[in-house]
N, C-alpha and C. Protein backbone atom coordinates (compact mmCIF):
# COMPACT_ATOMS: atom_id res chain seq x y z
N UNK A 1 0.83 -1.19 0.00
CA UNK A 1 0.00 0.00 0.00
C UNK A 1 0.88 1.26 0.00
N UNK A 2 1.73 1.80 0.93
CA UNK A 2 2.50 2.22 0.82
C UNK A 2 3.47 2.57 -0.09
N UNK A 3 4.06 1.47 -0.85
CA UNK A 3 4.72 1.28 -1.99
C UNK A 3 4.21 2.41 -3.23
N UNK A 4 3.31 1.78 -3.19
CA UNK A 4 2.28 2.58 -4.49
C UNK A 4 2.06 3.95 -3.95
N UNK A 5 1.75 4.55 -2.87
CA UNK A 5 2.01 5.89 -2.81
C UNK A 5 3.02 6.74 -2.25
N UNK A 6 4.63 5.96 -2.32
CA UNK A 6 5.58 6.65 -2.36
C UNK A 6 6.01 6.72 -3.90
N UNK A 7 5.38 6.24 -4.35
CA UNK A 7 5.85 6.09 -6.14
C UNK A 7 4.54 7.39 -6.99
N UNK A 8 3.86 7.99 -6.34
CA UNK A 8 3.32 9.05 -6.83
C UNK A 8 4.18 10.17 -7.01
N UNK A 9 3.50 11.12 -7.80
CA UNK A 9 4.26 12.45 -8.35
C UNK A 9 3.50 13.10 -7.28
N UNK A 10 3.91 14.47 -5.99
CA UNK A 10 3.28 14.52 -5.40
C UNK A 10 2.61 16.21 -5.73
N UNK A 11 1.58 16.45 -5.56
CA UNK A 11 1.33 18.08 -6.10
C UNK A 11 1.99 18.87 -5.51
N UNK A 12 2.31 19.72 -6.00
CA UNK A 12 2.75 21.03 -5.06
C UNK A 12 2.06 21.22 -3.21
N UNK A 13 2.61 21.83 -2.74
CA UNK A 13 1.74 22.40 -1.41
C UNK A 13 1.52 21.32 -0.54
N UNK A 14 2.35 19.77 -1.13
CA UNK A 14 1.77 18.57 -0.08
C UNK A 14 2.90 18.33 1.09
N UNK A 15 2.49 18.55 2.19
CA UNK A 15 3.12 18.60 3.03
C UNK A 15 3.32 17.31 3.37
N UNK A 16 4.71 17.22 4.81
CA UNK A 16 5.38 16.04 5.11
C UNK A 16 3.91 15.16 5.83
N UNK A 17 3.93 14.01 5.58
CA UNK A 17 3.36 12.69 6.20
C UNK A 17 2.54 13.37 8.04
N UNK A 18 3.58 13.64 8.78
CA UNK A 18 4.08 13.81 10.04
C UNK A 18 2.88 14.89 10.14
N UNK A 19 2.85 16.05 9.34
CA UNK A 19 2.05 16.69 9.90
C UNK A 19 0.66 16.52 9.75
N UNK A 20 0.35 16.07 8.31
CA UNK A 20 -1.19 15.80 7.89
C UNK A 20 -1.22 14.55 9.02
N UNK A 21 -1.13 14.41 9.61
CA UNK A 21 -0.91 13.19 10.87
C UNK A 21 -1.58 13.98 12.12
N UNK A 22 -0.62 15.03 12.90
CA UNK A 22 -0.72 15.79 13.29
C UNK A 22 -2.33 16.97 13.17
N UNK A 23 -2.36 17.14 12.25
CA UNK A 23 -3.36 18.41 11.34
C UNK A 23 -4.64 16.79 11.79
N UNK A 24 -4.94 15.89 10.97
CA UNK A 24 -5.72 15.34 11.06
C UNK A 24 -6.17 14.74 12.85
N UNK A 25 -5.39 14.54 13.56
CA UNK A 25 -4.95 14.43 15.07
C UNK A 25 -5.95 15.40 15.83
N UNK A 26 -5.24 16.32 15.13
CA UNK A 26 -6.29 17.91 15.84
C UNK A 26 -8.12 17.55 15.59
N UNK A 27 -7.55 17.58 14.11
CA UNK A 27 -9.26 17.83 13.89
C UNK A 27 -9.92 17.11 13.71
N UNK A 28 -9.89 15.73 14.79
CA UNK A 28 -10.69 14.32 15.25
C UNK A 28 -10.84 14.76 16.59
N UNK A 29 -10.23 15.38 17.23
CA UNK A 29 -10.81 16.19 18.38
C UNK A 29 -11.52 16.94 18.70
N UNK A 30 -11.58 17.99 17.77
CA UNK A 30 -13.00 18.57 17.28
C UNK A 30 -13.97 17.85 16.67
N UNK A 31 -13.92 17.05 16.06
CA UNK A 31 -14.85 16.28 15.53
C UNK A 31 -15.86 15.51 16.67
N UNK A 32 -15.08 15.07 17.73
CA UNK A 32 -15.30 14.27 18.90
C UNK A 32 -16.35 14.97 19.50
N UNK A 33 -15.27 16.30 20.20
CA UNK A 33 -16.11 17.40 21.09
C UNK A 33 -17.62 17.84 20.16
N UNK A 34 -17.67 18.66 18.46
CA UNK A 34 -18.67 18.69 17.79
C UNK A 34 -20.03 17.80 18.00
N UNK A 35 -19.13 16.38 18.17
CA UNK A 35 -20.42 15.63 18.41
C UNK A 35 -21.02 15.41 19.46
N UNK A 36 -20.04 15.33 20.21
CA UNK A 36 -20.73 15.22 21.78
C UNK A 36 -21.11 16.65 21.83
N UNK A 37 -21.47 17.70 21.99
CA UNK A 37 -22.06 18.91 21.90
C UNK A 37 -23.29 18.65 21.39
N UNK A 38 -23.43 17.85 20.18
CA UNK A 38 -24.44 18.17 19.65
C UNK A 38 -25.26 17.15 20.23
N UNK A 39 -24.95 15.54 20.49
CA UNK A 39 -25.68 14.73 21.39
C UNK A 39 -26.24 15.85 22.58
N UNK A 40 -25.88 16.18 22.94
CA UNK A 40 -26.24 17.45 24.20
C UNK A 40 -27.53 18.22 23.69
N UNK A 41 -27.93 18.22 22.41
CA UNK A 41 -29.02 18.94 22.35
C UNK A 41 -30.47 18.07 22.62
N UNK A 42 -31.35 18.86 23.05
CA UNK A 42 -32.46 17.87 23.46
C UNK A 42 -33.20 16.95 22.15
N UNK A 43 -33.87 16.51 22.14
CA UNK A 43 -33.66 14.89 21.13
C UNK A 43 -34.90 15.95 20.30
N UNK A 44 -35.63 16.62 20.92
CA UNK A 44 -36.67 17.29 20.07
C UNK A 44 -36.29 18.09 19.07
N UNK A 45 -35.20 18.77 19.43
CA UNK A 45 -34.51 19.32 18.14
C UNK A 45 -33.51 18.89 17.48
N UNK A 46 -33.46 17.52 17.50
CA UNK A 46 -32.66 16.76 16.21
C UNK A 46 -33.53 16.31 15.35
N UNK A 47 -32.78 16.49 14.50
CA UNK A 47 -33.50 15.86 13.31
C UNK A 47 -32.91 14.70 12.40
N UNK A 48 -34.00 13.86 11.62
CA UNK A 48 -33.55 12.55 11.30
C UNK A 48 -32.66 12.71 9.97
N UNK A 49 -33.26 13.36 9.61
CA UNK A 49 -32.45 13.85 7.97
C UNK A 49 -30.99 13.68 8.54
N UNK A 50 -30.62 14.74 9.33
CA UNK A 50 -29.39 15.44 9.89
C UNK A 50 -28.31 13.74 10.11
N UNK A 51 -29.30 13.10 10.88
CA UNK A 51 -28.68 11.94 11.80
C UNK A 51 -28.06 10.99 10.38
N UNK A 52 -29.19 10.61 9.60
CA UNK A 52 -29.49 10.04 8.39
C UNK A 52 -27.96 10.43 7.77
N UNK A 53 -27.83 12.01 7.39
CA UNK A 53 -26.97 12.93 6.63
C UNK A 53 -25.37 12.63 7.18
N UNK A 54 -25.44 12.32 8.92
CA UNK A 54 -24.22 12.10 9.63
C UNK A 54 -23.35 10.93 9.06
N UNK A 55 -24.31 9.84 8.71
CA UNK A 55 -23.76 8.74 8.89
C UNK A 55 -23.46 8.03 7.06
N UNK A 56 -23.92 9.08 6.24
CA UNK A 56 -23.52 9.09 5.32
C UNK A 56 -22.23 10.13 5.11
N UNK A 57 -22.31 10.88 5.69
CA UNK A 57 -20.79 11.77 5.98
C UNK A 57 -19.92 11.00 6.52
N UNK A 58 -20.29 10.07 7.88
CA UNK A 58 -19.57 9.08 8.37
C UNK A 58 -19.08 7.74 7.31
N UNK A 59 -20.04 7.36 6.78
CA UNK A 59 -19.21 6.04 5.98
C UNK A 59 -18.28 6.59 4.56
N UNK A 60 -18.94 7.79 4.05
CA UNK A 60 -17.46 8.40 3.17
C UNK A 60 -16.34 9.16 3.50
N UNK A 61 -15.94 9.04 4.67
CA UNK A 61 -15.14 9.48 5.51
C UNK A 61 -14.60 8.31 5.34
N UNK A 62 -14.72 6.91 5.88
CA UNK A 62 -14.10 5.60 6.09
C UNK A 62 -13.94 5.04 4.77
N UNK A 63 -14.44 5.27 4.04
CA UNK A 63 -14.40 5.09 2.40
C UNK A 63 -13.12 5.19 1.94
N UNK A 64 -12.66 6.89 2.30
CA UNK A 64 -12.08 7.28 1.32
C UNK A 64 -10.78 6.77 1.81
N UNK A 65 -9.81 6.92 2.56
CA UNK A 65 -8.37 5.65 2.71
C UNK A 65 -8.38 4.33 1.83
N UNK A 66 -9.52 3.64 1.42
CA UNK A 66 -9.98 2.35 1.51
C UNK A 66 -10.15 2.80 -0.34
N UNK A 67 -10.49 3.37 -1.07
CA UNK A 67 -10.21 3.91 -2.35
C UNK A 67 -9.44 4.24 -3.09
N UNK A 68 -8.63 5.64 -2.07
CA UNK A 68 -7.43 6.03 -2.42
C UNK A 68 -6.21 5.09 -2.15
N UNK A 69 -6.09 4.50 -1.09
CA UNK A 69 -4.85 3.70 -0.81
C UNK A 69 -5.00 1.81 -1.09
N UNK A 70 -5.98 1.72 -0.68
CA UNK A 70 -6.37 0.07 -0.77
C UNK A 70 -6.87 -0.16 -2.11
N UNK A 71 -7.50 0.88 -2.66
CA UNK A 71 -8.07 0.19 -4.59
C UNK A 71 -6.94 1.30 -5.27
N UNK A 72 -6.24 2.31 -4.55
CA UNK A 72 -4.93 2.95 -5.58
C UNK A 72 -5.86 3.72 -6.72
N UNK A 73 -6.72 4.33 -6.11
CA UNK A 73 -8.04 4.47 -6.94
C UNK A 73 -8.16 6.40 -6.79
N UNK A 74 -6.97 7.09 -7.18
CA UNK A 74 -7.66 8.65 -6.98
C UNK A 74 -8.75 9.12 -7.22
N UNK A 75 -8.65 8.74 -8.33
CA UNK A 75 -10.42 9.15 -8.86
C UNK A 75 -12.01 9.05 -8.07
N UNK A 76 -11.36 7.48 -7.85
CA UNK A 76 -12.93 6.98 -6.73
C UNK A 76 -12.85 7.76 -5.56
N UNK A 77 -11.75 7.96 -5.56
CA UNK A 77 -11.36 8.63 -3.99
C UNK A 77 -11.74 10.37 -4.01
N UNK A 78 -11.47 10.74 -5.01
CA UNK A 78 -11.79 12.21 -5.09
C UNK A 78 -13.32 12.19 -5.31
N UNK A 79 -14.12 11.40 -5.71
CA UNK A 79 -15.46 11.47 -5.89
C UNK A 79 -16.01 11.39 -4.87
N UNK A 80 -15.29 10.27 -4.11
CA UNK A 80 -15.48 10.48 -2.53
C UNK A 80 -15.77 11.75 -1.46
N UNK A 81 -14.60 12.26 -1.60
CA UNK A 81 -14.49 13.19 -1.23
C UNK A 81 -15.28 14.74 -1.35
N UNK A 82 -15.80 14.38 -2.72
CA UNK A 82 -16.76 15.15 -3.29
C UNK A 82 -17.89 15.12 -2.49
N UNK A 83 -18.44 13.85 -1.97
CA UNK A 83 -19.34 13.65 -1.16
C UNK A 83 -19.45 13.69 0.03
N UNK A 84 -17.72 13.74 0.70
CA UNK A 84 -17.71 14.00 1.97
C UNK A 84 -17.66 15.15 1.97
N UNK A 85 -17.07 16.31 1.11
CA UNK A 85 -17.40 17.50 1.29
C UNK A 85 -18.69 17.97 1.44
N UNK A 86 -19.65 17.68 0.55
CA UNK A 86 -20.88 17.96 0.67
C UNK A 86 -21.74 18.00 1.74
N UNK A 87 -21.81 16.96 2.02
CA UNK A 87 -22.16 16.02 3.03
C UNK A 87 -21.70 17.14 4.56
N UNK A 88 -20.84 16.82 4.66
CA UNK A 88 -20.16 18.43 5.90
C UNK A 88 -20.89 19.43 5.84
N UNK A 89 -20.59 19.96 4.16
CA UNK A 89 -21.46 21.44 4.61
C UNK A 89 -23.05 21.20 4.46
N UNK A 90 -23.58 20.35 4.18
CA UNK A 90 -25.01 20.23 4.86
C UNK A 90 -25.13 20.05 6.31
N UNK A 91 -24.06 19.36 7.10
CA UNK A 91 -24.29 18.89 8.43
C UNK A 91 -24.23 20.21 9.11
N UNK A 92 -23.39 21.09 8.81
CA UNK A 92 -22.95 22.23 9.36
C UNK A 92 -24.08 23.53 9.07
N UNK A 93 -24.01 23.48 7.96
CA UNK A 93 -25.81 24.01 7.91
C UNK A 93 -27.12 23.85 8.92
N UNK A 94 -27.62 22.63 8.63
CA UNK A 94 -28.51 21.86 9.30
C UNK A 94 -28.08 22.08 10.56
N UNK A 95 -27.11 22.09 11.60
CA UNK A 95 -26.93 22.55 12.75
C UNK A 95 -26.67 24.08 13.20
N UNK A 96 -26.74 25.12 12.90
CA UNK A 96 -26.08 25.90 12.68
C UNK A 96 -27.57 27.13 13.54
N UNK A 97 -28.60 26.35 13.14
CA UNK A 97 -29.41 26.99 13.88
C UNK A 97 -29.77 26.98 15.18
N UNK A 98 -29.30 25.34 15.61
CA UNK A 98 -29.89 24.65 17.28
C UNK A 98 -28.70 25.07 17.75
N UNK A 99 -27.24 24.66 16.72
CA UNK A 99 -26.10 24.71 18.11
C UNK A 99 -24.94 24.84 16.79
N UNK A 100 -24.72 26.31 17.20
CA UNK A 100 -23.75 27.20 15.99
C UNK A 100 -22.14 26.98 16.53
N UNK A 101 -21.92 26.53 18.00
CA UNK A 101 -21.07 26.00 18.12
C UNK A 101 -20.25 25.03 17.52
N UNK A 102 -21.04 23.72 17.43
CA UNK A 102 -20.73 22.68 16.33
C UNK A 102 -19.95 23.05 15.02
N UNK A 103 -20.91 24.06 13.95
CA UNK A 103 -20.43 24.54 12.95
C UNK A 103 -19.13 25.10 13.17
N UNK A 104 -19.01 26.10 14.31
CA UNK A 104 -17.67 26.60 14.14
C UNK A 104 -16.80 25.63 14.45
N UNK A 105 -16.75 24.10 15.65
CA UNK A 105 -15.71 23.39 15.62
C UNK A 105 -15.47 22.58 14.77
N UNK A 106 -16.84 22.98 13.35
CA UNK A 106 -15.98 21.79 12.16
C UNK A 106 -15.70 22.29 10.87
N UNK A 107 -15.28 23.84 11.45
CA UNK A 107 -14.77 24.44 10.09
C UNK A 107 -13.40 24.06 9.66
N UNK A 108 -12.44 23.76 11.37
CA UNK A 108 -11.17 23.56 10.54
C UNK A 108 -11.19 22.12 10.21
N UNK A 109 -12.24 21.21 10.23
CA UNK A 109 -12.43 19.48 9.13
C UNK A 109 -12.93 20.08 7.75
N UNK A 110 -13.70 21.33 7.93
CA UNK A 110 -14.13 21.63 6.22
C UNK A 110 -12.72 22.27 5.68
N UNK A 111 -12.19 22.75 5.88
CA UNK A 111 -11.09 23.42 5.60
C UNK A 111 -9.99 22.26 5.20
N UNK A 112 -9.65 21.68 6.15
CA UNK A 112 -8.90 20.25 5.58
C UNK A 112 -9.66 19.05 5.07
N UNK A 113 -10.42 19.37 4.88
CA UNK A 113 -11.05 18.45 3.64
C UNK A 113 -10.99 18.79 2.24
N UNK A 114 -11.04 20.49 2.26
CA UNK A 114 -11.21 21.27 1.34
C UNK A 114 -9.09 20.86 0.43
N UNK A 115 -8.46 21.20 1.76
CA UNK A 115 -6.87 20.97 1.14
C UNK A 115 -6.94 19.52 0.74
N UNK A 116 -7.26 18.73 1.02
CA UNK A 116 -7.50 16.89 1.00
C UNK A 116 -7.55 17.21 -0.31
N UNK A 117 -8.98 17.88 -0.92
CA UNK A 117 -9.02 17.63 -2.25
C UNK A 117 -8.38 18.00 -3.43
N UNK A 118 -7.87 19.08 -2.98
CA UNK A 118 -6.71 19.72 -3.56
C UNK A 118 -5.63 18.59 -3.58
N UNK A 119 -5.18 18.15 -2.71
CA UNK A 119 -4.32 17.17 -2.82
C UNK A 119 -4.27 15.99 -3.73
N UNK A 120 -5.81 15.38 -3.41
CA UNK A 120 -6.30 13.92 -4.20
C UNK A 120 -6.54 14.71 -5.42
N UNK A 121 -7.04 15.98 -5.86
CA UNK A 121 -7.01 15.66 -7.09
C UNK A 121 -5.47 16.28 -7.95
N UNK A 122 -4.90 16.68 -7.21
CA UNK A 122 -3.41 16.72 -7.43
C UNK A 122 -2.99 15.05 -8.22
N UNK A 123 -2.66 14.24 -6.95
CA UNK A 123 -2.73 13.26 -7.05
C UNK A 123 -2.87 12.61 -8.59
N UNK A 124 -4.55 12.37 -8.44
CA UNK A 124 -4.98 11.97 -9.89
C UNK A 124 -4.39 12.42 -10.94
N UNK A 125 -4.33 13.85 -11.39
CA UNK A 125 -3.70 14.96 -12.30
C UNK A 125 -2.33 14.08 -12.55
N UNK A 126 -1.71 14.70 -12.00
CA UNK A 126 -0.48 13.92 -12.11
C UNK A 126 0.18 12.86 -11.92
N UNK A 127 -1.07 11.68 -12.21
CA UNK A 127 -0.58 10.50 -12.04
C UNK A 127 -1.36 9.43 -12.89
């Protein structure tokens, strides 16, 4: 697995291993706290869509490693990603009215999702 993506051409702006390590580190901690915050809201103002919307944000999240690195697949993987982006800024929407907190602790996951794709489709491009 590995093999195959030290043998990529890498895009510009892609930083060392260590930190997208780091960077991603961070913002699973926010992700954590985001959610437990939002479990915190009373059950009357959740909504199913939202929950529904989570867990499709959640399985293309787990997707995308499993595309890009295990099928060596940029493409599938950036389409992915396409959907995990999406997918975010609906969640962040959709919450934004009950508990605006949330939104702000998952701007810096939209933000590095946003460089992710820049990256993966780097990636693809040049490869």
């Amino acid at each position: 697995m590995m093999e195959w993506y030290n043998t990529l051409q890498r895009p510009p702006l892609t930083p060392p291993n260590w930190l997208l390590m780091v960077l991603w580190a961070l913002v699973y901690g926010l992700i954590v706290g985001a959610v437990v915050l939002y479990l915190r809201t009373p059950r009357e103002e959740r909504s199913k869509l939202f929950q529904t919307m989570f867990y499709v944000h959640l399985g293309a999240h787990l997707l995308w490693p499993l595309l890009f690195f295990v099928a060596q697949s940029p493409l599938a993987a950036m389409v992915d990603i396409i959907i995990l982006g999406l997918s975010l800024v609906y969640l962040m929407l959709a919450v934004w009215p009950i508990r605006r907190m949330v939104s702000v602790m998952l701007l810096p996951y939209l933000m590095l999702v946003a460089f992710s794709y820049y990256l993966n489709a780097g990636y693809w491009l040049l490869n």
